[in-house]
N, C-alpha and C. Protein backbone atom coordinates (compact mmCIF):
# COMPACT_ATOMS: atom_id res chain seq x y z
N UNK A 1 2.78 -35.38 -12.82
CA UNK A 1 2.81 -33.94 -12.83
C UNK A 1 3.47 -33.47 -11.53
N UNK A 2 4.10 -32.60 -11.30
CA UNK A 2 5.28 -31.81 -10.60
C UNK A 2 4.34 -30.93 -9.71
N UNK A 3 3.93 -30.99 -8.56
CA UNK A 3 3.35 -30.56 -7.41
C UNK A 3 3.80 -29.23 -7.39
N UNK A 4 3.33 -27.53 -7.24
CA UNK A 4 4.13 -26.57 -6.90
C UNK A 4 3.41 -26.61 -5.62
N UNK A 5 4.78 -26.44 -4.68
CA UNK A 5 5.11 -26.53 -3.17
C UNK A 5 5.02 -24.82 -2.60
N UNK A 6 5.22 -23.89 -3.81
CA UNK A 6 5.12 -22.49 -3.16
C UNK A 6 4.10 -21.67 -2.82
N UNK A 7 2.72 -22.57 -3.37
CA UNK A 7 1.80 -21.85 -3.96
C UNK A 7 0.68 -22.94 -2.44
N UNK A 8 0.23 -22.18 -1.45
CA UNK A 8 -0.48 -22.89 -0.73
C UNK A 8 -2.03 -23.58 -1.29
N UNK A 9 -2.59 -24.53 -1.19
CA UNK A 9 -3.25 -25.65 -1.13
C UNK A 9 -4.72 -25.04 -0.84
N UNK A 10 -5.13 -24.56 0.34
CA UNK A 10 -6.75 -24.54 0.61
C UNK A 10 -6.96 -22.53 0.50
N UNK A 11 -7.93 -22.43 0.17
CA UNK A 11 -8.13 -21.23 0.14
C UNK A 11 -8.03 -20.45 0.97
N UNK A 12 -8.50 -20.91 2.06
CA UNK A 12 -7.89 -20.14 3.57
C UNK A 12 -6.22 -19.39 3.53
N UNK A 13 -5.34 -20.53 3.12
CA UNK A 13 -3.95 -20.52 3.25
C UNK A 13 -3.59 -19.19 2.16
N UNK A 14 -3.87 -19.88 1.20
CA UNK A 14 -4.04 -18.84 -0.61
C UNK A 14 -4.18 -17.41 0.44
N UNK A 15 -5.40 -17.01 1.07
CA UNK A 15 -5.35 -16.04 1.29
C UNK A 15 -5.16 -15.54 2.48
N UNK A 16 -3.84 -16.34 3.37
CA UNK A 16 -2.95 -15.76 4.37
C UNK A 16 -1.21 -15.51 3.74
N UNK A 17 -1.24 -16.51 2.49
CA UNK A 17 -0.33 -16.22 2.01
C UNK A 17 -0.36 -14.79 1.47
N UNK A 18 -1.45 -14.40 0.91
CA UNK A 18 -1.59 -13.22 0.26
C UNK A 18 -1.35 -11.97 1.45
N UNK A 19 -2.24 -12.11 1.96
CA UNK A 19 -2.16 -11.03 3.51
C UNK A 19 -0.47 -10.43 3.84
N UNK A 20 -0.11 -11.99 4.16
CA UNK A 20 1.43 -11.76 4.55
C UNK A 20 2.50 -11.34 3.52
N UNK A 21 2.12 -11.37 2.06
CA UNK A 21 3.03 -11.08 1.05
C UNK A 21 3.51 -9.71 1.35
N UNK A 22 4.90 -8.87 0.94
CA UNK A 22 5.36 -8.14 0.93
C UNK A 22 4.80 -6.90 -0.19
N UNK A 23 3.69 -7.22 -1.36
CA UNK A 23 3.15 -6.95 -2.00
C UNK A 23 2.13 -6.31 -1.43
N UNK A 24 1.51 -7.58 -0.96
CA UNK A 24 0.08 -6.50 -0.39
C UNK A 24 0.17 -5.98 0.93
N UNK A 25 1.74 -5.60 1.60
CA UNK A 25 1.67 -5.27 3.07
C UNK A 25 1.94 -3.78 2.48
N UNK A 26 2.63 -3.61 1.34
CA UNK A 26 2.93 -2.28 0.75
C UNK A 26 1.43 -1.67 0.33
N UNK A 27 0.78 -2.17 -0.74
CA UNK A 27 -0.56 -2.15 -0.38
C UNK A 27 -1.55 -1.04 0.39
N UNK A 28 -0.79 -1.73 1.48
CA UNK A 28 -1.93 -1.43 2.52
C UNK A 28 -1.22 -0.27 3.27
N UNK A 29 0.13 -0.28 3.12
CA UNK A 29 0.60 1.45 3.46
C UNK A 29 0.42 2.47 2.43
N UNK A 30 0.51 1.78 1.20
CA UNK A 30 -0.22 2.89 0.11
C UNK A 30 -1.01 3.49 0.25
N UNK A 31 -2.12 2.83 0.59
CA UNK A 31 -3.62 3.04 0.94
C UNK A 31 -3.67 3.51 2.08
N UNK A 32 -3.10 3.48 3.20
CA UNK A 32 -3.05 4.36 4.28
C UNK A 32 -2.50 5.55 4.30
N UNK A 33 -1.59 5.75 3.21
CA UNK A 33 -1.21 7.51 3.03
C UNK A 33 -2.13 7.75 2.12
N UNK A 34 -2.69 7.04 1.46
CA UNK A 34 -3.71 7.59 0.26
C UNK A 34 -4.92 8.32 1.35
N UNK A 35 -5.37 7.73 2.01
CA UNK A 35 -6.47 8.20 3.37
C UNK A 35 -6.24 8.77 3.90
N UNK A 36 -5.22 9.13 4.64
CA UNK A 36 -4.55 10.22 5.22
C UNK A 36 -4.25 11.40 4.71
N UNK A 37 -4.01 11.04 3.04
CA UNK A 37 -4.24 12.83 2.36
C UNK A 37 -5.50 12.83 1.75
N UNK A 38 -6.92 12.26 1.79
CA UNK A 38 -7.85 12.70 1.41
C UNK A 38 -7.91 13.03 3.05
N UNK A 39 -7.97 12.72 4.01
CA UNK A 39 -8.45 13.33 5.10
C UNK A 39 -8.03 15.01 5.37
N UNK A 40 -6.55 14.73 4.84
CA UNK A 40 -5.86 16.16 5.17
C UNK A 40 -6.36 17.10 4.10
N UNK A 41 -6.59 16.39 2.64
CA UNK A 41 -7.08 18.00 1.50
C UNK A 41 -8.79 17.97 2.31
N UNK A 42 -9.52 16.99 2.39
CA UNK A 42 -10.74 17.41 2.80
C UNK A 42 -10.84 18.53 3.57
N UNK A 43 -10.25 18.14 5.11
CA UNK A 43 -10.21 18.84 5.83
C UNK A 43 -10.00 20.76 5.13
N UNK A 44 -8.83 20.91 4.44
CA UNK A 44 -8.61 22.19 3.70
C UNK A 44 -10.05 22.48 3.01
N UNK A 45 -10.06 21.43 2.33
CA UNK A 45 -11.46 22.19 1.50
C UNK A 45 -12.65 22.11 2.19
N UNK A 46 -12.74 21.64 3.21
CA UNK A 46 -14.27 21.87 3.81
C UNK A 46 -15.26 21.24 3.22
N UNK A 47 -14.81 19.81 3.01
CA UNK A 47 -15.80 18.70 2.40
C UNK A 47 -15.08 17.32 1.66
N UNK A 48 -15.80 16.58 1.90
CA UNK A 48 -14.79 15.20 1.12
C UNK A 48 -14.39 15.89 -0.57
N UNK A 49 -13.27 15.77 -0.19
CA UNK A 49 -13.10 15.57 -2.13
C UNK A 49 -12.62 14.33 -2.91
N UNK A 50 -13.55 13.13 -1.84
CA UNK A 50 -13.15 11.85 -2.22
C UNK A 50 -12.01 11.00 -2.44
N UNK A 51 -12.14 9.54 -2.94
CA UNK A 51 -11.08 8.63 -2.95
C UNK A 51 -10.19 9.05 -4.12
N UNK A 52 -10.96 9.46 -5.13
CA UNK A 52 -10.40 9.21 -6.79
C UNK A 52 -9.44 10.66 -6.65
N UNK A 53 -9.84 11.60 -6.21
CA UNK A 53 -9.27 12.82 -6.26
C UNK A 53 -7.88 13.09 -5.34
N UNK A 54 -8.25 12.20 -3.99
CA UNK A 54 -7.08 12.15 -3.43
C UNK A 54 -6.25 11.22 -4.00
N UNK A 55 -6.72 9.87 -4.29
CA UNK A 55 -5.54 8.79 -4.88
C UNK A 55 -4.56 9.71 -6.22
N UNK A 56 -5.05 10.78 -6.86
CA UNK A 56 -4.39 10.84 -8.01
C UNK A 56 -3.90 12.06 -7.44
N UNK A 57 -3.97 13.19 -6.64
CA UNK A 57 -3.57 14.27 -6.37
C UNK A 57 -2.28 13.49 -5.14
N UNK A 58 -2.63 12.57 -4.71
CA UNK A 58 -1.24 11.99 -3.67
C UNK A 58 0.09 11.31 -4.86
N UNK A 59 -0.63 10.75 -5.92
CA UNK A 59 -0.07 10.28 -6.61
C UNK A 59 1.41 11.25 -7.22
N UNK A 60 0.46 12.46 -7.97
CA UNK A 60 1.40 13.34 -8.50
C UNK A 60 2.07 14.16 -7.49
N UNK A 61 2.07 14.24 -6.35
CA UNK A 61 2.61 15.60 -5.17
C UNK A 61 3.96 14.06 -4.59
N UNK A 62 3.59 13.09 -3.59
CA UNK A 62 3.61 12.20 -2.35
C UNK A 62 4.40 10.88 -3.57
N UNK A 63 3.88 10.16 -4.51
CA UNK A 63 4.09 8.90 -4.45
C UNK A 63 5.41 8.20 -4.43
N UNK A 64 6.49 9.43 -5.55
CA UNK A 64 7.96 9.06 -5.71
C UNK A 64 8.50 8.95 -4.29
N UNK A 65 8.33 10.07 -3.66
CA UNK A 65 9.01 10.41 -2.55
C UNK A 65 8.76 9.69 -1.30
N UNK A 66 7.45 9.17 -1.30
CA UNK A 66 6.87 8.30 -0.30
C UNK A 66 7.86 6.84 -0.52
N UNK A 67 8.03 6.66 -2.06
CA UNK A 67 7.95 5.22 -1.99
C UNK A 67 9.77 5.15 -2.16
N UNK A 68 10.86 6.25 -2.46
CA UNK A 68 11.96 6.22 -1.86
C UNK A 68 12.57 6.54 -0.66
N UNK A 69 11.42 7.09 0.20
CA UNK A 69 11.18 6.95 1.89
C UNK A 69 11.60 5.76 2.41
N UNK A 70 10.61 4.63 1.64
CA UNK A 70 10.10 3.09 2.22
C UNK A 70 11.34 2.88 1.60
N UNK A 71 11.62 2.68 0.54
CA UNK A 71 13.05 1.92 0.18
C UNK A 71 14.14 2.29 1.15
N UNK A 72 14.64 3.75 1.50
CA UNK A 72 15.68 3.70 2.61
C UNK A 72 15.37 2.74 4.05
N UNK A 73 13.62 3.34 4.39
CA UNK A 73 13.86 2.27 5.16
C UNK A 73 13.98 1.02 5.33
N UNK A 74 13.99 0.60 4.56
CA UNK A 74 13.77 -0.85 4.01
C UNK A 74 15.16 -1.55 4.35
N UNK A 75 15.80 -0.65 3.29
CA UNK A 75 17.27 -1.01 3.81
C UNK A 75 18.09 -0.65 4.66
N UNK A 76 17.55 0.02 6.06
CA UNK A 76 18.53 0.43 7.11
C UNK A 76 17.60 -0.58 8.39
N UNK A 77 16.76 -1.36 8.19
CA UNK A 77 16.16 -2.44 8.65
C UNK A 77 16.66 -3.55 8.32
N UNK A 78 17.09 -4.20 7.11
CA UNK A 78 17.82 -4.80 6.63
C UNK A 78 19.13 -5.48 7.32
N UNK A 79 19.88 -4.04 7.75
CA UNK A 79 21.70 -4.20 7.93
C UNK A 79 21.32 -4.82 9.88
């Protein structure tokens, strides 16, 4: 049987490979503008209006535009 060489070996690794993926580094800037506009509508409304409310209200206003933000920069890092 044919060993896959891409896929790391001990679980530790499995999940530094994961950490470092380009997948979950996006991830984790998602989720940091996702927090950053429940902090900012809270703040307006004068009380948490939670995770679920901000994830889907960032979604429809922020997400296109956020995430063809990251693509320019992406590629002027790139050159």
């Amino acid at each position: 049987m044919k060993e896959n060489r891409e896929m790391p070996s001990s679980e530790e690794d499995r999940s530094q490979f994961v950490k470092n993926s380009v997948l979950y580094k996006e991830f984790l800037a998602e989720r940091a503008e996702i927090l950053k506009h429940k902090w900012i509508e809270s703040e307006k409304a004068g009380k948490d209006i939670g995770f679920e409310k901000a994830l889907l209200d960032w979604i429809v206003k922020h997400r296109s535009s956020w995430r063809e933000k990251r693509m320019r920069e992406a590629k002027t890092e790139v050159k």
